[in-house]
C-alpha atoms as a PDB file:
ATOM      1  CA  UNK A   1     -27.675 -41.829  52.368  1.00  0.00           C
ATOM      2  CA  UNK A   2     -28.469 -43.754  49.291  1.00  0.00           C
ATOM      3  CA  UNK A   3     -31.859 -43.111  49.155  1.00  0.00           C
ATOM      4  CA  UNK A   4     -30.954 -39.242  49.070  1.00  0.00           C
ATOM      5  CA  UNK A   5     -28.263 -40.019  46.815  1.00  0.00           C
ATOM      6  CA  UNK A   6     -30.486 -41.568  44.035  1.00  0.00           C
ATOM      7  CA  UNK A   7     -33.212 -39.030  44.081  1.00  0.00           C
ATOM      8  CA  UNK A   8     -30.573 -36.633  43.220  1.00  0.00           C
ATOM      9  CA  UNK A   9     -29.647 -38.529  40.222  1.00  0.00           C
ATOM     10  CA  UNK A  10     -33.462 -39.205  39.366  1.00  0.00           C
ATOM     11  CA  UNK A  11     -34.047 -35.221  39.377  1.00  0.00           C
ATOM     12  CA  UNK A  12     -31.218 -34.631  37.726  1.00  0.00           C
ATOM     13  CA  UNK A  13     -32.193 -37.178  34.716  1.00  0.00           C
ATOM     14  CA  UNK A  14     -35.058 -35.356  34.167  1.00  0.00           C
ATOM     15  CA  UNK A  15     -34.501 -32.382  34.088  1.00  0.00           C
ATOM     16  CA  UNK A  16     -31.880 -33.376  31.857  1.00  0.00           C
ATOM     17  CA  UNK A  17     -34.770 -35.391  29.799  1.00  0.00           C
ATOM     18  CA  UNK A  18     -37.124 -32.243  29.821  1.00  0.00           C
ATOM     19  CA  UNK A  19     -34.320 -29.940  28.617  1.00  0.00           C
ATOM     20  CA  UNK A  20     -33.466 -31.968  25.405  1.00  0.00           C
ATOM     21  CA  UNK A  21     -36.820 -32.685  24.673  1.00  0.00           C
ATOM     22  CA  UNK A  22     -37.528 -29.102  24.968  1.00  0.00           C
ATOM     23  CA  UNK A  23     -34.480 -28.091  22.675  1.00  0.00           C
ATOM     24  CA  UNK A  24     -35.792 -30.726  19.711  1.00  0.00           C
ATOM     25  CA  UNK A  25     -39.365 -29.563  20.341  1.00  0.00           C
ATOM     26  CA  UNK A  26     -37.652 -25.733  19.692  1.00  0.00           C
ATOM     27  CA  UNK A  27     -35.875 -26.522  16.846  1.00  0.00           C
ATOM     28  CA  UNK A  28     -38.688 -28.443  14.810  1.00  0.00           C
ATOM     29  CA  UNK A  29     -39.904 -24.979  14.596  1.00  0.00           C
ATOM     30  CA  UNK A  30     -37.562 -23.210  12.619  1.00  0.00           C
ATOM     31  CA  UNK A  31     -37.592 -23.477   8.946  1.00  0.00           C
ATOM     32  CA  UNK A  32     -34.593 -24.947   7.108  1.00  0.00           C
ATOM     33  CA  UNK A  33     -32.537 -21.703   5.686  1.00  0.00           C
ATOM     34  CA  UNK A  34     -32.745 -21.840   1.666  1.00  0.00           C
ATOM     35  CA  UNK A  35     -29.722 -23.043  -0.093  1.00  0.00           C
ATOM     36  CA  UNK A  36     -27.276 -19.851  -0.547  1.00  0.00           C
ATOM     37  CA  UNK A  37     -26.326 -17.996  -3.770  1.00  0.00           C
ATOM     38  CA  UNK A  38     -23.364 -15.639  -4.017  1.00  0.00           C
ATOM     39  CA  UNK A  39     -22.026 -13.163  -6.316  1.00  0.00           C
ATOM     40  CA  UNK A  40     -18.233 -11.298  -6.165  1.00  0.00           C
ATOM     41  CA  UNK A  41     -16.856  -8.386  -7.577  1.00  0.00           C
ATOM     42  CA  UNK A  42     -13.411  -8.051  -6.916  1.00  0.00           C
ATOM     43  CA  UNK A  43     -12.460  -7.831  -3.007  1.00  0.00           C
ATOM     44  CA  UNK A  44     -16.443  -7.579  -2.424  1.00  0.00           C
ATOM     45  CA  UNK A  45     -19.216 -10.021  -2.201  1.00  0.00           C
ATOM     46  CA  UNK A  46     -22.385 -10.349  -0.973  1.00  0.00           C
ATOM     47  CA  UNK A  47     -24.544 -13.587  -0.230  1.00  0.00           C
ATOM     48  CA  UNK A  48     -28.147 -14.232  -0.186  1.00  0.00           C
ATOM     49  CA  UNK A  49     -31.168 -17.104   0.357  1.00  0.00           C
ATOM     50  CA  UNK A  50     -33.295 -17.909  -2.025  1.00  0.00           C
ATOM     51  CA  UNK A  51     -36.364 -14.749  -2.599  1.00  0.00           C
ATOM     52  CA  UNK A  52     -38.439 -17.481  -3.675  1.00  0.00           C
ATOM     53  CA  UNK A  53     -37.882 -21.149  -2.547  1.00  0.00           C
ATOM     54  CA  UNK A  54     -40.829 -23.609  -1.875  1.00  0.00           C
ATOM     55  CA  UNK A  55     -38.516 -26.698  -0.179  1.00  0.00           C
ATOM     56  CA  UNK A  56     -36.565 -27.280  -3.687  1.00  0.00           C
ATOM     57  CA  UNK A  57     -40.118 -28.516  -5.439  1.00  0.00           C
ATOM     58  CA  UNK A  58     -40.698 -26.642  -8.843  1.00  0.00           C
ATOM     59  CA  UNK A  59     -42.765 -23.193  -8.360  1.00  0.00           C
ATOM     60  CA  UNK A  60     -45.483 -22.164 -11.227  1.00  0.00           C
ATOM     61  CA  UNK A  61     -45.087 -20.147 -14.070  1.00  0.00           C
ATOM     62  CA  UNK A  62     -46.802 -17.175 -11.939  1.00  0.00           C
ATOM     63  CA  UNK A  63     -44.710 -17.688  -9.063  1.00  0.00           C
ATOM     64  CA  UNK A  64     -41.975 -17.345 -10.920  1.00  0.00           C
ATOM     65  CA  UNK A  65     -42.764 -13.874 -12.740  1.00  0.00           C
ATOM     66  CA  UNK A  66     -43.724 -12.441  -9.554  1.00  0.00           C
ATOM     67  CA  UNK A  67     -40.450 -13.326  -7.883  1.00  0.00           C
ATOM     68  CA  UNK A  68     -38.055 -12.021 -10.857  1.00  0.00           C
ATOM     69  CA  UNK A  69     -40.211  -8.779 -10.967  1.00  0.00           C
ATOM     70  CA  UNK A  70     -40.820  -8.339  -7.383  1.00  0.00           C
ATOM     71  CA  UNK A  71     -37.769  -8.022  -5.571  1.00  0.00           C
ATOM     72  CA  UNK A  72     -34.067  -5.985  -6.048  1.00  0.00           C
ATOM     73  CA  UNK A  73     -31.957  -8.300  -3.983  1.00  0.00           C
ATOM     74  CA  UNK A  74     -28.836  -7.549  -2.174  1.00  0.00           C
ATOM     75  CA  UNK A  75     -26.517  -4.760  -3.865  1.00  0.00           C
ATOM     76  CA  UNK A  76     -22.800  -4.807  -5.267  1.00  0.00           C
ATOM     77  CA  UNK A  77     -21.091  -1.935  -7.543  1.00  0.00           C
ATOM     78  CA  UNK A  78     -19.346  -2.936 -10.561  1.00  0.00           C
ATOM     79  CA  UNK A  79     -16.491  -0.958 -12.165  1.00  0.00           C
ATOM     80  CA  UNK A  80     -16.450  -0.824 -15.848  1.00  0.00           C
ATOM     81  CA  UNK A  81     -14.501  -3.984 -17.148  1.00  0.00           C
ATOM     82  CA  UNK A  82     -14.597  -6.058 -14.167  1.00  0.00           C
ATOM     83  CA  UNK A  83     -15.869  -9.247 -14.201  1.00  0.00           C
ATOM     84  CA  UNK A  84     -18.516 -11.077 -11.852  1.00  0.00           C
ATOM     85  CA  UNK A  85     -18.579 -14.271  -9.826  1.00  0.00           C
ATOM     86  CA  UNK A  86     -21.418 -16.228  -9.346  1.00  0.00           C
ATOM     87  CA  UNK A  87     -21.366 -18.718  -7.297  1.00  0.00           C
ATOM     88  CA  UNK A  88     -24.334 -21.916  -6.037  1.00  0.00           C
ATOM     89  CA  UNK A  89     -24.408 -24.407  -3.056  1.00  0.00           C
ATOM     90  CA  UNK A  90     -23.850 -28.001  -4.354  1.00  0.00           C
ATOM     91  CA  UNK A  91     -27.472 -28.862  -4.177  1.00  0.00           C
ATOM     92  CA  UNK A  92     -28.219 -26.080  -6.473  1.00  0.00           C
ATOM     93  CA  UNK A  93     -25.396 -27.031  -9.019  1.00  0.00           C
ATOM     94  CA  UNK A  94     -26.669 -30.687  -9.336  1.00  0.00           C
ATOM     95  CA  UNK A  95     -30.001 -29.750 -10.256  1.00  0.00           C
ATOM     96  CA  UNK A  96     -28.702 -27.186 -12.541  1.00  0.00           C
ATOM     97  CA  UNK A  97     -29.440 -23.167 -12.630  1.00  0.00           C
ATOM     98  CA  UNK A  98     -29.108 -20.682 -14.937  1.00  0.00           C
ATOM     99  CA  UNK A  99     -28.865 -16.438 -14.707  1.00  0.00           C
ATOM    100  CA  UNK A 100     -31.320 -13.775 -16.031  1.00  0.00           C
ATOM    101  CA  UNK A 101     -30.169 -10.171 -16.427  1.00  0.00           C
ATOM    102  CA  UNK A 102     -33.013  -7.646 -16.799  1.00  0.00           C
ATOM    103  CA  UNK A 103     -35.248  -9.916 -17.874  1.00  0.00           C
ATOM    104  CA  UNK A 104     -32.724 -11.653 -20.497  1.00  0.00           C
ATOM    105  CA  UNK A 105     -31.034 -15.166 -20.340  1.00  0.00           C
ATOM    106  CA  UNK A 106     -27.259 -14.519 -20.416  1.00  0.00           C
ATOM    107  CA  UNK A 107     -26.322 -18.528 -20.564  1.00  0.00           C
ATOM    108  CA  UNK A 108     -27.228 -20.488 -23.230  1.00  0.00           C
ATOM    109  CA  UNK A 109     -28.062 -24.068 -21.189  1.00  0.00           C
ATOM    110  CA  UNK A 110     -28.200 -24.191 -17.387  1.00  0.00           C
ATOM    111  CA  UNK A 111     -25.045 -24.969 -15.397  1.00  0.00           C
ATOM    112  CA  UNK A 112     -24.073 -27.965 -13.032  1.00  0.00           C
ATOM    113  CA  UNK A 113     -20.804 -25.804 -12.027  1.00  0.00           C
ATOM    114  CA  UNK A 114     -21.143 -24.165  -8.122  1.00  0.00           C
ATOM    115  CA  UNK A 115     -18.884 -20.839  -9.540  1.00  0.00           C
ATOM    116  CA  UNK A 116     -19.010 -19.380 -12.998  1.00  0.00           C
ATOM    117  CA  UNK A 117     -17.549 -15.808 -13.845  1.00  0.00           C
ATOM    118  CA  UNK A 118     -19.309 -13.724 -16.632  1.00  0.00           C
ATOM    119  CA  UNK A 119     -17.611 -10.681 -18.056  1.00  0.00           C
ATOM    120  CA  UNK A 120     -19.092  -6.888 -17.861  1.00  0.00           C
ATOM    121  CA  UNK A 121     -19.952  -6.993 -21.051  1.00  0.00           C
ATOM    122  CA  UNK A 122     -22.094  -9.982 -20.391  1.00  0.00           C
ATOM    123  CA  UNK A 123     -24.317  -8.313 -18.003  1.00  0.00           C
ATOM    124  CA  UNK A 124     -24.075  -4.834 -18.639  1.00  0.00           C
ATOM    125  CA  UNK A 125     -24.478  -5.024 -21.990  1.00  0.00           C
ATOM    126  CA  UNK A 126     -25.291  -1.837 -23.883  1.00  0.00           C
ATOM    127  CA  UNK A 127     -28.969  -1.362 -24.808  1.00  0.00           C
ATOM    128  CA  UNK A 128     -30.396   0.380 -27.677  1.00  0.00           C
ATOM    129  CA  UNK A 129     -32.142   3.790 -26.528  1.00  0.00           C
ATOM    130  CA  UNK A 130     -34.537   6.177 -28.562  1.00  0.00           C
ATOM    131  CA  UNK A 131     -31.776   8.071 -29.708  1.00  0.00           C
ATOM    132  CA  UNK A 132     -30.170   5.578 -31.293  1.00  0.00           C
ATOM    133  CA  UNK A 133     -26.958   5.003 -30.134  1.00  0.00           C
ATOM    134  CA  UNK A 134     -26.390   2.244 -27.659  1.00  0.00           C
ATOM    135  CA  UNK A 135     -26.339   3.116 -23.822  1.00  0.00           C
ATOM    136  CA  UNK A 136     -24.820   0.563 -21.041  1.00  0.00           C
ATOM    137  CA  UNK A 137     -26.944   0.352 -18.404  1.00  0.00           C
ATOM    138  CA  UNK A 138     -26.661   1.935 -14.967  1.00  0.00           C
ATOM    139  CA  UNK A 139     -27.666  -0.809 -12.851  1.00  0.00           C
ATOM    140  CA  UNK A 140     -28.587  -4.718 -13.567  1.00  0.00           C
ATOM    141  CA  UNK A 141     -30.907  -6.752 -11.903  1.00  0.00           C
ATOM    142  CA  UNK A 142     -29.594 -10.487 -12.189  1.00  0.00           C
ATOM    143  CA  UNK A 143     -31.317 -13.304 -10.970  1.00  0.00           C
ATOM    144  CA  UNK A 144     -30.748 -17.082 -10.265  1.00  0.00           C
ATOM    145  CA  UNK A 145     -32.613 -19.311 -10.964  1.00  0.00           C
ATOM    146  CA  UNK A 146     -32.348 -22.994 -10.161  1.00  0.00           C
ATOM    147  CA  UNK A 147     -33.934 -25.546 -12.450  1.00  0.00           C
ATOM    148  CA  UNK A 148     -34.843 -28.999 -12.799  1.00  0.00           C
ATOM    149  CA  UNK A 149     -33.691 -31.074 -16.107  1.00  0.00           C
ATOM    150  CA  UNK A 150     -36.839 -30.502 -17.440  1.00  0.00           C
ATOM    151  CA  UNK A 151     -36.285 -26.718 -17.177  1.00  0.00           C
ATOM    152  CA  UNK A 152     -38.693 -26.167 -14.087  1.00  0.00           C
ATOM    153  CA  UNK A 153     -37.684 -23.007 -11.838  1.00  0.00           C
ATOM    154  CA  UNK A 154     -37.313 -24.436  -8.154  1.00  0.00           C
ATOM    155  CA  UNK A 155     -35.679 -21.711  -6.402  1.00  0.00           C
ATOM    156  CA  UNK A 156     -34.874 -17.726  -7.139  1.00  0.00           C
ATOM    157  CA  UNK A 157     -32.294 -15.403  -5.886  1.00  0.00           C
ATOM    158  CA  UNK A 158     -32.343 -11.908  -6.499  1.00  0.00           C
ATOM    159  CA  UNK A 159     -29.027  -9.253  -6.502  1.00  0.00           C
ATOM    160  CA  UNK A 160     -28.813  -5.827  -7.963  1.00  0.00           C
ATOM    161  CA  UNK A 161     -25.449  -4.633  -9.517  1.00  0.00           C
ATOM    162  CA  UNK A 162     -24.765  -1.192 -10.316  1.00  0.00           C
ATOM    163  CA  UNK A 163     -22.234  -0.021 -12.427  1.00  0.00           C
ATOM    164  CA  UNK A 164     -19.220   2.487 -10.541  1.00  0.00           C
ATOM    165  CA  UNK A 165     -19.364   6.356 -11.466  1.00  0.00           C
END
């Protein structure tokens, strides 16, 4: 009976054995997810990983430009007057990031904080048209963009907001 008994154990072991080893040998595939960014608008938010993230070490100049003029991001609507929550994981905050809206810096030094709010007027800020008189624009295209102390981009995340009929 022992003999039985023990082999029964053994196979058990093993398989056991073969099934965590095959779990850690699945999981050393996956990528790591990026660090998450998140913006708010009232009741509604909307949460995204990085568009461009190469493992938190500094992307080029080209890099970059591509991934700020490439890609909308996840969308959010915006009623006149309302203000906007932006919010960074921890890892993000202690490097430091700072915001781009169209193309424009809308913080004057990068931010250590995981949550700032900016108000309408901050990121929907009127524009000067042909015509002359100045026109608030329909939608904004706001990025995030994580940098070193030196100022390096690391990481880029990409929403679109457009302003409520």
């Amino acid at each position: 009976m022992t003999p039985a008994l023990f082999r029964s154990k053994t196979r058990r072991t093993a398989v056991a054995a073969g099934a965590a080893a095959l779990g850690l040998v699945a999981l050393s595939g996956c990528e790591k997810p990026t660090p998450m960014a998140t913006v708010t608008v009232g009741s509604n938010s909307v949460s995204s990983e990085a568009a461009c993230y190469s493992e938190g070490k500094k992307l080029s100049q080209q890099e970059l430009q591509d991934c700020i003029g490439g890609k909308s991001g996840k969308k959010l609507t915006v009623h006149d007057g309302e203000r906007i929550r932006v919010g960074v994981d921890p890892e993000v905050a202690e490097s430091g990031w700072a915001m781009v809206v169209n193309g424009q810096g809308t913080m004057a030094e990068a931010s250590e904080d995981t949550y700032r709010t900016f108000d309408f007027d901050q990121i929907f800020a009127p524009q000067q048209s042909t015509g002359g008189a100045a026109a608030v624009p329909k939608t904004a295209q706001v990025a995030i963009i994580e940098v070193t102390k030196s100022g390096e981009a690391k990481g880029v995340w990409q929403f679109t907001l457009s302003r409520a009929s």
